[in-house]
PDB file of N, CA and C in Angstrom:
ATOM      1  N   UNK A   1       0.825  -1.197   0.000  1.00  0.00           N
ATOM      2  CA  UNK A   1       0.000   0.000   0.000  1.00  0.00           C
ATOM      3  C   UNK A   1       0.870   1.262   0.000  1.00  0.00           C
ATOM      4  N   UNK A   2       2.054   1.586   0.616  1.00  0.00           N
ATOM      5  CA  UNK A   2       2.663   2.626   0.391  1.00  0.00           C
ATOM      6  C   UNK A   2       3.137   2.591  -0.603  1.00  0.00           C
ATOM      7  N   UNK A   3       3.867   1.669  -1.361  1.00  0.00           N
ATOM      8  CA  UNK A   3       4.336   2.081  -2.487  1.00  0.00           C
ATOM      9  C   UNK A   3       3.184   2.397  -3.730  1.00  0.00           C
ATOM     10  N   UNK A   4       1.931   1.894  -3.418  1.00  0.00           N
ATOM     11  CA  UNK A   4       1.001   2.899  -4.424  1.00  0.00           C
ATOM     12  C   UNK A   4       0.604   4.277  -4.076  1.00  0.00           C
ATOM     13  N   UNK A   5       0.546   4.780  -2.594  1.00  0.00           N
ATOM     14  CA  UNK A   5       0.491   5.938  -2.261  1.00  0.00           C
ATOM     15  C   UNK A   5       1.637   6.440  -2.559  1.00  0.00           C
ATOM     16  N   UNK A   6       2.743   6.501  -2.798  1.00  0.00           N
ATOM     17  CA  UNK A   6       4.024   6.812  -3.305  1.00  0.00           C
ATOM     18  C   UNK A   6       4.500   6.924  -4.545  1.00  0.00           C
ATOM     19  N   UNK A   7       3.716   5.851  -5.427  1.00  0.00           N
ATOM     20  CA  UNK A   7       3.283   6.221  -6.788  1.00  0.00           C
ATOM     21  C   UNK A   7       2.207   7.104  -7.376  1.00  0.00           C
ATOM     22  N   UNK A   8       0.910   7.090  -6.647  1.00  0.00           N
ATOM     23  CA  UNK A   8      -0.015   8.215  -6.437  1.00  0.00           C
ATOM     24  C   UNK A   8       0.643   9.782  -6.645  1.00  0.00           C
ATOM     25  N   UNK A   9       1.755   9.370  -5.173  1.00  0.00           N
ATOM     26  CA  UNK A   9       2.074  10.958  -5.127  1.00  0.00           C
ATOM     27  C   UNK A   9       2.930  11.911  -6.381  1.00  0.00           C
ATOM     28  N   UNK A  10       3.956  10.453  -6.911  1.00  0.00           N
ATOM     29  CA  UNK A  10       4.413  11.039  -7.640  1.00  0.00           C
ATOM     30  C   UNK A  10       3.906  11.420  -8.952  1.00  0.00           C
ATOM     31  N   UNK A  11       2.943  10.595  -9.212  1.00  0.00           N
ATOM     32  CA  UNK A  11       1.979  10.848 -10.323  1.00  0.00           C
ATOM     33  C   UNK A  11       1.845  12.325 -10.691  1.00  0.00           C
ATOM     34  N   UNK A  12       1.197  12.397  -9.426  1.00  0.00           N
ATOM     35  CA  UNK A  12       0.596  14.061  -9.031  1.00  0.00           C
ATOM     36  C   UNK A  12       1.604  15.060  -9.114  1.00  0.00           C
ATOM     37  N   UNK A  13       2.098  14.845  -8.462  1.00  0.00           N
ATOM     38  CA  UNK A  13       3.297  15.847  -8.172  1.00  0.00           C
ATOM     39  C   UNK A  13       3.778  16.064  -9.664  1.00  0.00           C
ATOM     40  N   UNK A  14       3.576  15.308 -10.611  1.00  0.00           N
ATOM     41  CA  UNK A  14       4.373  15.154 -11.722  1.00  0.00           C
ATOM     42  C   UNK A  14       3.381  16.218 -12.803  1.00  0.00           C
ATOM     43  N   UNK A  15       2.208  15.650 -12.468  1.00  0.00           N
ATOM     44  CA  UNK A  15       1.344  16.771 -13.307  1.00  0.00           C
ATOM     45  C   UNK A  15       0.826  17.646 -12.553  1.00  0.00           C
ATOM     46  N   UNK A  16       1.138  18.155 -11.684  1.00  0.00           N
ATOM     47  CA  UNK A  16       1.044  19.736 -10.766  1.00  0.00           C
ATOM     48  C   UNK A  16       2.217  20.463 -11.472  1.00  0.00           C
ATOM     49  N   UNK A  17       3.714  19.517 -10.920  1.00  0.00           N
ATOM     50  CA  UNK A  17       4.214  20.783 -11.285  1.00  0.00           C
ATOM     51  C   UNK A  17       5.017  20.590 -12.937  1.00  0.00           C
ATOM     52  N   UNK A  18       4.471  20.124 -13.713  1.00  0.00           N
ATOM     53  CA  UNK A  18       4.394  20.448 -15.041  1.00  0.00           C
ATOM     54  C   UNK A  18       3.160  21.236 -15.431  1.00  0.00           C
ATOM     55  N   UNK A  19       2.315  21.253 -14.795  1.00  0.00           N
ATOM     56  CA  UNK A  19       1.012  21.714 -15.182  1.00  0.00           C
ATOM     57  C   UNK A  19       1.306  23.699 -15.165  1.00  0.00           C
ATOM     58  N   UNK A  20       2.187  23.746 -14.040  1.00  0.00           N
ATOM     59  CA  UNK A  20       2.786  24.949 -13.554  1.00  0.00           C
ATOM     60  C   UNK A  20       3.597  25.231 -14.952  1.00  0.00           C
ATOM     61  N   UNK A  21       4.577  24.666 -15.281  1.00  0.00           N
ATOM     62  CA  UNK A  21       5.465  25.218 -15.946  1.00  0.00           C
ATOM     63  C   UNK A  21       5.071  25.254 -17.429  1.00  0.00           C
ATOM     64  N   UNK A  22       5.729  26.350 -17.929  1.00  0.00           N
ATOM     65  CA  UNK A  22       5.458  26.158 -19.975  1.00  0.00           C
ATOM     66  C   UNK A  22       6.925  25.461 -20.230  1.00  0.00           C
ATOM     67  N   UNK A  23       6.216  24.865 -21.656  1.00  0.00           N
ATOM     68  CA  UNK A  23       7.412  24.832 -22.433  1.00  0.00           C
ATOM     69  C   UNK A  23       8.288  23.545 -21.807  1.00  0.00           C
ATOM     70  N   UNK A  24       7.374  22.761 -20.733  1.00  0.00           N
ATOM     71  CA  UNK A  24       8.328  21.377 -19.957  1.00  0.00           C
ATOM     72  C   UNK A  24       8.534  20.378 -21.018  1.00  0.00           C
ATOM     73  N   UNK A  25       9.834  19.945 -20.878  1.00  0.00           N
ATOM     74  CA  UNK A  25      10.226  18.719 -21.509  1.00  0.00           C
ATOM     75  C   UNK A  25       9.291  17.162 -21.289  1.00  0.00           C
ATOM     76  N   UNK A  26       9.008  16.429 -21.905  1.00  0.00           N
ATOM     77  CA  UNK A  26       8.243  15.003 -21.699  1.00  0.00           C
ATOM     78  C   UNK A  26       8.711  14.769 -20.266  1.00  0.00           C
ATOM     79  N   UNK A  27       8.154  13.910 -19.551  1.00  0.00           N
ATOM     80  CA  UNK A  27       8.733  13.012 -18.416  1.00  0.00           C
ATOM     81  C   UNK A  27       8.167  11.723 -18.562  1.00  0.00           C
ATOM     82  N   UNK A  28       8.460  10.625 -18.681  1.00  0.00           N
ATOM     83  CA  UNK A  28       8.150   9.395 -18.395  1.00  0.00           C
ATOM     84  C   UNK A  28       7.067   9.073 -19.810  1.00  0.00           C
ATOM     85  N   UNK A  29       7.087  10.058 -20.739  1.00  0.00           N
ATOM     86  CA  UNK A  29       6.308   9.953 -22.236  1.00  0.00           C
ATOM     87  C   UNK A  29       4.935  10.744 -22.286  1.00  0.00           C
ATOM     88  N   UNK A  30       5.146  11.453 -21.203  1.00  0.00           N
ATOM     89  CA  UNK A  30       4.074  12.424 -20.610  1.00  0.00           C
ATOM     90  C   UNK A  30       4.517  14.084 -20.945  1.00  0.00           C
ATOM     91  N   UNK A  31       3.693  14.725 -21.775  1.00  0.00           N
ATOM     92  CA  UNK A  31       4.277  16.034 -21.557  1.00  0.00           C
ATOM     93  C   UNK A  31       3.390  17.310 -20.551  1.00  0.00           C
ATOM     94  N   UNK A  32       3.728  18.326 -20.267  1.00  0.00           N
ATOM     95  CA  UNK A  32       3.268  19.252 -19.694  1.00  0.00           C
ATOM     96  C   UNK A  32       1.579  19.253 -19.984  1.00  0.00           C
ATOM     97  N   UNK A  33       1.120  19.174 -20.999  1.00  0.00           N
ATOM     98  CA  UNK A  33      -0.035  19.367 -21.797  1.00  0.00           C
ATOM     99  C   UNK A  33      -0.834  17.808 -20.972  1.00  0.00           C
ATOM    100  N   UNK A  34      -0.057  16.535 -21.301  1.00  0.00           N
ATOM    101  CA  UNK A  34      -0.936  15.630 -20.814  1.00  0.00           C
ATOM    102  C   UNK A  34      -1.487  15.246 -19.117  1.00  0.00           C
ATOM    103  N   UNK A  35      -0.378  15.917 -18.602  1.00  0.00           N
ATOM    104  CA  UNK A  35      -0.192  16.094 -17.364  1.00  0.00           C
ATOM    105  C   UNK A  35      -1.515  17.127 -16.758  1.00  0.00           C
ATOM    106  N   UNK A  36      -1.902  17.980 -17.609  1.00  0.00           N
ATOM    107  CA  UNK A  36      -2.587  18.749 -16.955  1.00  0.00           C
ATOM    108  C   UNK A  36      -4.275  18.240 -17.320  1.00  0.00           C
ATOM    109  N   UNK A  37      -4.060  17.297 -18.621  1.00  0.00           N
ATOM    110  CA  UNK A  37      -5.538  16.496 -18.935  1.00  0.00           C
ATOM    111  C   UNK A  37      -5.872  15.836 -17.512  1.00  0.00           C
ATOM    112  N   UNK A  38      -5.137  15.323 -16.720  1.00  0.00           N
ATOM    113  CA  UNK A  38      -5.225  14.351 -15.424  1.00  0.00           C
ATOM    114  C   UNK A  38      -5.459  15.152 -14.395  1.00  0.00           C
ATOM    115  N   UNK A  39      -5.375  16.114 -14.466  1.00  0.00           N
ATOM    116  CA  UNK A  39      -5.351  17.434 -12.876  1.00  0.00           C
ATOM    117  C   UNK A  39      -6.708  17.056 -12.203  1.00  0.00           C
ATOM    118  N   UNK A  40      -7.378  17.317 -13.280  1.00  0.00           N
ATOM    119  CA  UNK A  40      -8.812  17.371 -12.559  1.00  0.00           C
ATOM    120  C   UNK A  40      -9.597  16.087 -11.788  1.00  0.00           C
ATOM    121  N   UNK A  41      -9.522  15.159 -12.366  1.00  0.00           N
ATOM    122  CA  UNK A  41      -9.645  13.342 -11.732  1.00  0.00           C
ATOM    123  C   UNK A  41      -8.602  13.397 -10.653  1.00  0.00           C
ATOM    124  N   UNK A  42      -7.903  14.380 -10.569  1.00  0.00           N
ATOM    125  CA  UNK A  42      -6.528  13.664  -9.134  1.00  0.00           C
ATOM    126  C   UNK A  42      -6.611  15.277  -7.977  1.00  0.00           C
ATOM    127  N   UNK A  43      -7.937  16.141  -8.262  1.00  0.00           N
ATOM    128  CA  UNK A  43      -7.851  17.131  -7.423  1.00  0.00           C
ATOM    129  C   UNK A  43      -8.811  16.811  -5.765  1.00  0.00           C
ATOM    130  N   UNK A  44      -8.096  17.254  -4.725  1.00  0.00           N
ATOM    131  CA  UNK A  44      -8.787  17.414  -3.692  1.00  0.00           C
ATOM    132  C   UNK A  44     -10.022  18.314  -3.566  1.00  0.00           C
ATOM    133  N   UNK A  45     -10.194  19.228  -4.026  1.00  0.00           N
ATOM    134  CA  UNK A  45     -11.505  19.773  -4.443  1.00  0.00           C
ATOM    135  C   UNK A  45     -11.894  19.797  -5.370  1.00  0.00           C
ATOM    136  N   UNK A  46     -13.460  19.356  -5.264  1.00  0.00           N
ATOM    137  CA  UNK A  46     -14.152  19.378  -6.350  1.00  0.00           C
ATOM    138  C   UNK A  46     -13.396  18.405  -7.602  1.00  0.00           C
ATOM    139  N   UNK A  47     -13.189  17.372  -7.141  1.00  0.00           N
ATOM    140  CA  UNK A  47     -12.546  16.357  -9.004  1.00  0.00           C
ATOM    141  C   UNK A  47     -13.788  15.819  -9.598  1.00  0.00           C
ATOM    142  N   UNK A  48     -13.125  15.593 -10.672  1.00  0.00           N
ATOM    143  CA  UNK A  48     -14.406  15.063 -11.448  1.00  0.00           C
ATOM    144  C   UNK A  48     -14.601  13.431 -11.134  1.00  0.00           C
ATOM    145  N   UNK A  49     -15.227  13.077 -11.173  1.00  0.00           N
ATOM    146  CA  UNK A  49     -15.586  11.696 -11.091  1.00  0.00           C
ATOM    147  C   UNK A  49     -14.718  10.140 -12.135  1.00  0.00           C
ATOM    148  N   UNK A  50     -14.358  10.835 -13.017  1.00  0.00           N
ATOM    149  CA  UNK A  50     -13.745  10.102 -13.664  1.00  0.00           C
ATOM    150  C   UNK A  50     -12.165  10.852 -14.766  1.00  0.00           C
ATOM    151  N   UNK A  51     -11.575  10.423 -14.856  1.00  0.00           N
ATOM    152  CA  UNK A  51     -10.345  11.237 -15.664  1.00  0.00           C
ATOM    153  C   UNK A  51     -11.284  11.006 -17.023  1.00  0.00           C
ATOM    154  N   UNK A  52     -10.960  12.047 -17.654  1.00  0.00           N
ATOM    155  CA  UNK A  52     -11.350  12.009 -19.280  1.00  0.00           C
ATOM    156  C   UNK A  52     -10.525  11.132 -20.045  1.00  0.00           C
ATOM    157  N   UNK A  53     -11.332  11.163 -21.529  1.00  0.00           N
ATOM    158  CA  UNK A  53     -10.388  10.519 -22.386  1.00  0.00           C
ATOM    159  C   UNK A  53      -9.330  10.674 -22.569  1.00  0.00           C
ATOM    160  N   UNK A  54      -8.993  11.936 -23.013  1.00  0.00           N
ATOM    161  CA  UNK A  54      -8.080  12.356 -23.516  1.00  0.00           C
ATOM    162  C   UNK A  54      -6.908  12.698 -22.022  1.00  0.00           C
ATOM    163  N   UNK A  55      -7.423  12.065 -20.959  1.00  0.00           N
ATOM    164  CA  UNK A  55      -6.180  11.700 -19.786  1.00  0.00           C
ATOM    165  C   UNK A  55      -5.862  10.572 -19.717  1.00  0.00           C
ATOM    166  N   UNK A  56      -6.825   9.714 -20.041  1.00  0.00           N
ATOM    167  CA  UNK A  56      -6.389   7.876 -20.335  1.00  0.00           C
ATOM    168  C   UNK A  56      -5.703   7.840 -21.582  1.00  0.00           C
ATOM    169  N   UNK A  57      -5.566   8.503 -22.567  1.00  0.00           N
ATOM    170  CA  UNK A  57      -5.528   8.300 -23.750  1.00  0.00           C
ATOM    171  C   UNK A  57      -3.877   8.555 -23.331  1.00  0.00           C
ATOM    172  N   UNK A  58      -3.358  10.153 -22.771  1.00  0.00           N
ATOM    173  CA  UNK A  58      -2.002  10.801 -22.223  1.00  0.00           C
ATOM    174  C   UNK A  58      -1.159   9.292 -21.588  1.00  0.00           C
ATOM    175  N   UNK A  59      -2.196   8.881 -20.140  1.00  0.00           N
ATOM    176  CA  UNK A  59      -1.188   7.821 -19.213  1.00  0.00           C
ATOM    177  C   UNK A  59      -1.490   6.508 -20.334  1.00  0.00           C
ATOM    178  N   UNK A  60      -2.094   6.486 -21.297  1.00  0.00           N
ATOM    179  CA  UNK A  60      -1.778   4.486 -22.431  1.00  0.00           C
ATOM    180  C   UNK A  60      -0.329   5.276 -23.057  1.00  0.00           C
ATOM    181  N   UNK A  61      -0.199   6.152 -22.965  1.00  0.00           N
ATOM    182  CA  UNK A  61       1.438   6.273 -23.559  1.00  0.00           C
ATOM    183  C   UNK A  61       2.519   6.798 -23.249  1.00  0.00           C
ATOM    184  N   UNK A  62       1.902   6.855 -21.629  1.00  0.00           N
ATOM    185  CA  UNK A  62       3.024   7.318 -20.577  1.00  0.00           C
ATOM    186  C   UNK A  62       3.972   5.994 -20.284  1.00  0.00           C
ATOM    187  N   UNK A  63       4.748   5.877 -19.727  1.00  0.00           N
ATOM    188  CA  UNK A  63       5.794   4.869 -19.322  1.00  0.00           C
ATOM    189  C   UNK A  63       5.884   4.794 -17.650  1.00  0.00           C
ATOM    190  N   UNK A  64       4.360   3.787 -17.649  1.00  0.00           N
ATOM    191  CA  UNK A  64       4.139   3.406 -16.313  1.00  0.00           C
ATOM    192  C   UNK A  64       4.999   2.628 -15.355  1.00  0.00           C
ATOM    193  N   UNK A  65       6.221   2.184 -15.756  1.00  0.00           N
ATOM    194  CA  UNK A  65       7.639   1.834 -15.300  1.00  0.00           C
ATOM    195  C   UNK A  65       8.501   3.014 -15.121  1.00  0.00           C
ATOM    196  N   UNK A  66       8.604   4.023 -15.836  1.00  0.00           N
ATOM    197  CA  UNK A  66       9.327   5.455 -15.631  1.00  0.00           C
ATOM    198  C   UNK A  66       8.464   6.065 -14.275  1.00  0.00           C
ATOM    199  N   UNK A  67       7.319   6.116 -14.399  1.00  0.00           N
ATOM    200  CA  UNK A  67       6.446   6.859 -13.259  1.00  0.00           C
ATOM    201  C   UNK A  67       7.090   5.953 -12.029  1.00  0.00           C
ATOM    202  N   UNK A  68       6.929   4.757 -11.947  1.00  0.00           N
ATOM    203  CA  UNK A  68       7.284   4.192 -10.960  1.00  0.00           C
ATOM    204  C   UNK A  68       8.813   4.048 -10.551  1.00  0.00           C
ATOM    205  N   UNK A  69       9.917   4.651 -10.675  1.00  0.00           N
ATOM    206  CA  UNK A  69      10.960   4.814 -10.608  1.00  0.00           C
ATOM    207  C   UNK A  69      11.047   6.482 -10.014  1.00  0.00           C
ATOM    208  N   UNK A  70       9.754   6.743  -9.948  1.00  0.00           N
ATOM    209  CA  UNK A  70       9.786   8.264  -9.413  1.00  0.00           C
ATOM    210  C   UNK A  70       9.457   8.526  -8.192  1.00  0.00           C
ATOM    211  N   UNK A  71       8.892   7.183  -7.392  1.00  0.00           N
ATOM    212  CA  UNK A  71       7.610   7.018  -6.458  1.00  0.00           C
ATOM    213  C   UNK A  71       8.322   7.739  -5.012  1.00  0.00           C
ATOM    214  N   UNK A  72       7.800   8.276  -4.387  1.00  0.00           N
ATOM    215  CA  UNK A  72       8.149   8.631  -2.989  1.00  0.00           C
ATOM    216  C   UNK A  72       9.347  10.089  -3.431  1.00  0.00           C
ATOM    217  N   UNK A  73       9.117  10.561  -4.246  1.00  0.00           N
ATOM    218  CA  UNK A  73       9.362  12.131  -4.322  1.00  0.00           C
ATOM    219  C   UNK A  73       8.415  13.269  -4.420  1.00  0.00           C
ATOM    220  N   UNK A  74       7.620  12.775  -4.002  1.00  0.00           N
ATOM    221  CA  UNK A  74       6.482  13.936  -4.675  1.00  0.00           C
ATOM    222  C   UNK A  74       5.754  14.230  -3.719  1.00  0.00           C
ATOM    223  N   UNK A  75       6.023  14.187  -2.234  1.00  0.00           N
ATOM    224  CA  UNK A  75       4.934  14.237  -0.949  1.00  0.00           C
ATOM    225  C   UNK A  75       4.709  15.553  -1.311  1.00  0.00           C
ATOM    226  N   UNK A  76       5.330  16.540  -1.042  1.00  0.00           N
ATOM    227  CA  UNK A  76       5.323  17.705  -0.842  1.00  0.00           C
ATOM    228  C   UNK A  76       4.151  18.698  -1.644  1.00  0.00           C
ATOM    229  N   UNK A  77       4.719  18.052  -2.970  1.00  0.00           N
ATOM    230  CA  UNK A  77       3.980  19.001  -4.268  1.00  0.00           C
ATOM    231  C   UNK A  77       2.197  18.331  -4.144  1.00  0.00           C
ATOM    232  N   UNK A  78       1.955  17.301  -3.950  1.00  0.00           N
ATOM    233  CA  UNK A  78       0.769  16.960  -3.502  1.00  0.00           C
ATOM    234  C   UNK A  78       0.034  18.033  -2.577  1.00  0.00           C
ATOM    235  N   UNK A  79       0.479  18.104  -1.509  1.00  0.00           N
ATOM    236  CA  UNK A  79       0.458  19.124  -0.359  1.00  0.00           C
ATOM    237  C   UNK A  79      -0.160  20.289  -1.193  1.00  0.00           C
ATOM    238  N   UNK A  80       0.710  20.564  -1.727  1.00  0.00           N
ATOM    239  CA  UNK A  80       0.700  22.312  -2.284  1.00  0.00           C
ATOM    240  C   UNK A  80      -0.077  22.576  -3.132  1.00  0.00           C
ATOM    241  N   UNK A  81      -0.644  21.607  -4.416  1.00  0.00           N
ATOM    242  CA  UNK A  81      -1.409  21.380  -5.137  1.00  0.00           C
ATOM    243  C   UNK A  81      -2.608  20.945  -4.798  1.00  0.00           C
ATOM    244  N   UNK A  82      -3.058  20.311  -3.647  1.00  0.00           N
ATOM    245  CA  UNK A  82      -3.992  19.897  -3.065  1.00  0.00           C
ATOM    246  C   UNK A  82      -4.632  18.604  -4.036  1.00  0.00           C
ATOM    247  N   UNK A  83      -3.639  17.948  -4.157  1.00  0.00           N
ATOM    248  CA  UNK A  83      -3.635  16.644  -4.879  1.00  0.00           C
ATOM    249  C   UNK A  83      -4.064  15.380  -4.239  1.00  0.00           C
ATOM    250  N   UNK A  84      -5.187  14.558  -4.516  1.00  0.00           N
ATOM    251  CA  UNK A  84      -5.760  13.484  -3.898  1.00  0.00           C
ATOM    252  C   UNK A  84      -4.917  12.159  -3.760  1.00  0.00           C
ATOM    253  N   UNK A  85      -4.142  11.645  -3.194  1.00  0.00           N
ATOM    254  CA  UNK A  85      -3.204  10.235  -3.580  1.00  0.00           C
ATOM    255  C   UNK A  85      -3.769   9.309  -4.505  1.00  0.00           C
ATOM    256  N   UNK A  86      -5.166   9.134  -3.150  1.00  0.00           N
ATOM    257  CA  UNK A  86      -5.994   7.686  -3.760  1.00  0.00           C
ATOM    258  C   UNK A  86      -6.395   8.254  -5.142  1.00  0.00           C
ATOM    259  N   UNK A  87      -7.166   9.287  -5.453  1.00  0.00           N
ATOM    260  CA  UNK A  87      -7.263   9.998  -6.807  1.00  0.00           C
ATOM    261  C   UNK A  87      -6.357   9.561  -7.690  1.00  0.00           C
ATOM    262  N   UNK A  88      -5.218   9.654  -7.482  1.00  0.00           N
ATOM    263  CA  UNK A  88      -4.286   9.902  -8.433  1.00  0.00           C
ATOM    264  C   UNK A  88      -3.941   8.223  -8.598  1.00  0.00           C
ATOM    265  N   UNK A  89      -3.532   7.717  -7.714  1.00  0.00           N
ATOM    266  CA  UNK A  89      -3.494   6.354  -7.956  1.00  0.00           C
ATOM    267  C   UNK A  89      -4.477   4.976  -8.783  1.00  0.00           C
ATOM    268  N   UNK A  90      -5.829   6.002  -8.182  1.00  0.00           N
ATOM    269  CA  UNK A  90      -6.638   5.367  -9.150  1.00  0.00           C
ATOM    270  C   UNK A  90      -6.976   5.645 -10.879  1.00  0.00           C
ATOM    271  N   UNK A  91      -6.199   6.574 -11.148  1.00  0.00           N
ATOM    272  CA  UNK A  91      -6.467   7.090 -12.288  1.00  0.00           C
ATOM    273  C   UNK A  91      -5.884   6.158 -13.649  1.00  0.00           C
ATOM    274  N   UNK A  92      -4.717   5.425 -13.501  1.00  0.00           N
ATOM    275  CA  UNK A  92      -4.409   4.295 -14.495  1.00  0.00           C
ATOM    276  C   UNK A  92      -5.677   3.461 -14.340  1.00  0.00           C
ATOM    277  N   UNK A  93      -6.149   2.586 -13.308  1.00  0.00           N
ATOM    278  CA  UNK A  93      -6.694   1.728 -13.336  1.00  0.00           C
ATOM    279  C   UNK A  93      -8.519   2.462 -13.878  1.00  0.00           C
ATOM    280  N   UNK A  94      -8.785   2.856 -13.498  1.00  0.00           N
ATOM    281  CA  UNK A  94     -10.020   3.895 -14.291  1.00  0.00           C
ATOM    282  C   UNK A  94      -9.803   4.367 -15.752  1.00  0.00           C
ATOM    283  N   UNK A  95      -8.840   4.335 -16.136  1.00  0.00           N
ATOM    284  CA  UNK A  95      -8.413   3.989 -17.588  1.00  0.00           C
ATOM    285  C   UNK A  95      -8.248   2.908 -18.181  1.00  0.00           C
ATOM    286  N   UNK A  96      -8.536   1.741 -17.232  1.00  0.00           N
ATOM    287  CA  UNK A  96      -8.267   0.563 -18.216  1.00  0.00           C
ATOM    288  C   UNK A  96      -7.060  -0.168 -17.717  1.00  0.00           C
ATOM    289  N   UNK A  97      -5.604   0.349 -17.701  1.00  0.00           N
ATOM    290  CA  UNK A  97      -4.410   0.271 -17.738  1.00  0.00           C
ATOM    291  C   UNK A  97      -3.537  -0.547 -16.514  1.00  0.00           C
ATOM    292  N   UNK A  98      -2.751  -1.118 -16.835  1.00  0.00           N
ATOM    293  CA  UNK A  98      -2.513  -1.938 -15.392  1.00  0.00           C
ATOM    294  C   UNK A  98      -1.204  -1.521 -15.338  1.00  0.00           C
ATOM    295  N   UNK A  99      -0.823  -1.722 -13.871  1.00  0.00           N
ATOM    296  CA  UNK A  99       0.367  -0.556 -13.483  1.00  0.00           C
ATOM    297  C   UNK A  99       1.336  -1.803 -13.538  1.00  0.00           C
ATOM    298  N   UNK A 100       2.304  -1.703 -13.438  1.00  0.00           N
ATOM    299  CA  UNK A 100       3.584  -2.742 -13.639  1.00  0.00           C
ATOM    300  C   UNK A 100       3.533  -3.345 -12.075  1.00  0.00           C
ATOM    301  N   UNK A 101       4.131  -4.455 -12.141  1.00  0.00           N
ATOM    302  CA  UNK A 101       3.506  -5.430 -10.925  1.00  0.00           C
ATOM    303  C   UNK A 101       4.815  -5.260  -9.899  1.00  0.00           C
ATOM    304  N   UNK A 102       5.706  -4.454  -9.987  1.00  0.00           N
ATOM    305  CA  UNK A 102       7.026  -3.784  -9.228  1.00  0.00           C
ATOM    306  C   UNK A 102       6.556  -2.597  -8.140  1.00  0.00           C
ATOM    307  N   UNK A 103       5.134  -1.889  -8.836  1.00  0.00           N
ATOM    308  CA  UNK A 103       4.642  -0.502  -8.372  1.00  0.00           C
ATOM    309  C   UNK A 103       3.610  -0.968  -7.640  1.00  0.00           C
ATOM    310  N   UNK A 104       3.119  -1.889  -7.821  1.00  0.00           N
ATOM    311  CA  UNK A 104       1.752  -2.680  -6.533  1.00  0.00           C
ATOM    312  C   UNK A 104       2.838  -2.855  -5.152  1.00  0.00           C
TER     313      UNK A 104
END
């Protein structure tokens, strides 16, 4: 369980603070732009009920092995962003997508 709350976080953290910046380089096959399709399914207030397409569509060609090599850096930016864990963690699997069996 922590290491999916730890993947959660970094998820988040990953599209907060790309979501912040212009002009960010890809991370993990994710760019600034797809990162911010996911904001809303992984927010502490008010999220939507489900991530959109076009955020499942972003994480089927993200590199859900790269995300997970990120896990347990991202407490903070969660915090600040007011980013949901479980939200965020659930957001591959609400897409369909199964997380690499290293990140369970």
């Amino acid at each position: 369980m922590a290491k999916a709350q730890a993947l959660a976080a970094l998820l988040l953290a990953m599209i907060v603070a790309l979501a912040t910046m212009e002009g960010a380089q890809a991370i993990c096959g994710m760019a600034n732009e797809d990162f911010k399709l996911c904001q809303a399914a992984a927010s502490v207030n008010d999220p939507t009920d489900s991530p959109s397409a076009e955020c499942c569509a972003a994480l089927g060609k993200a590199d859900l092995g790269c995300i997970c090599r990120y896990r347990g850096v991202a407490g903070i930016w969660m915090r600040i962003y007011h980013i949901d864990p479980s939200r965020a963690m659930a957001l591959p699997g609400k897409c369909g997508l199964t997380m690499p069996s290293n990140c369970s």
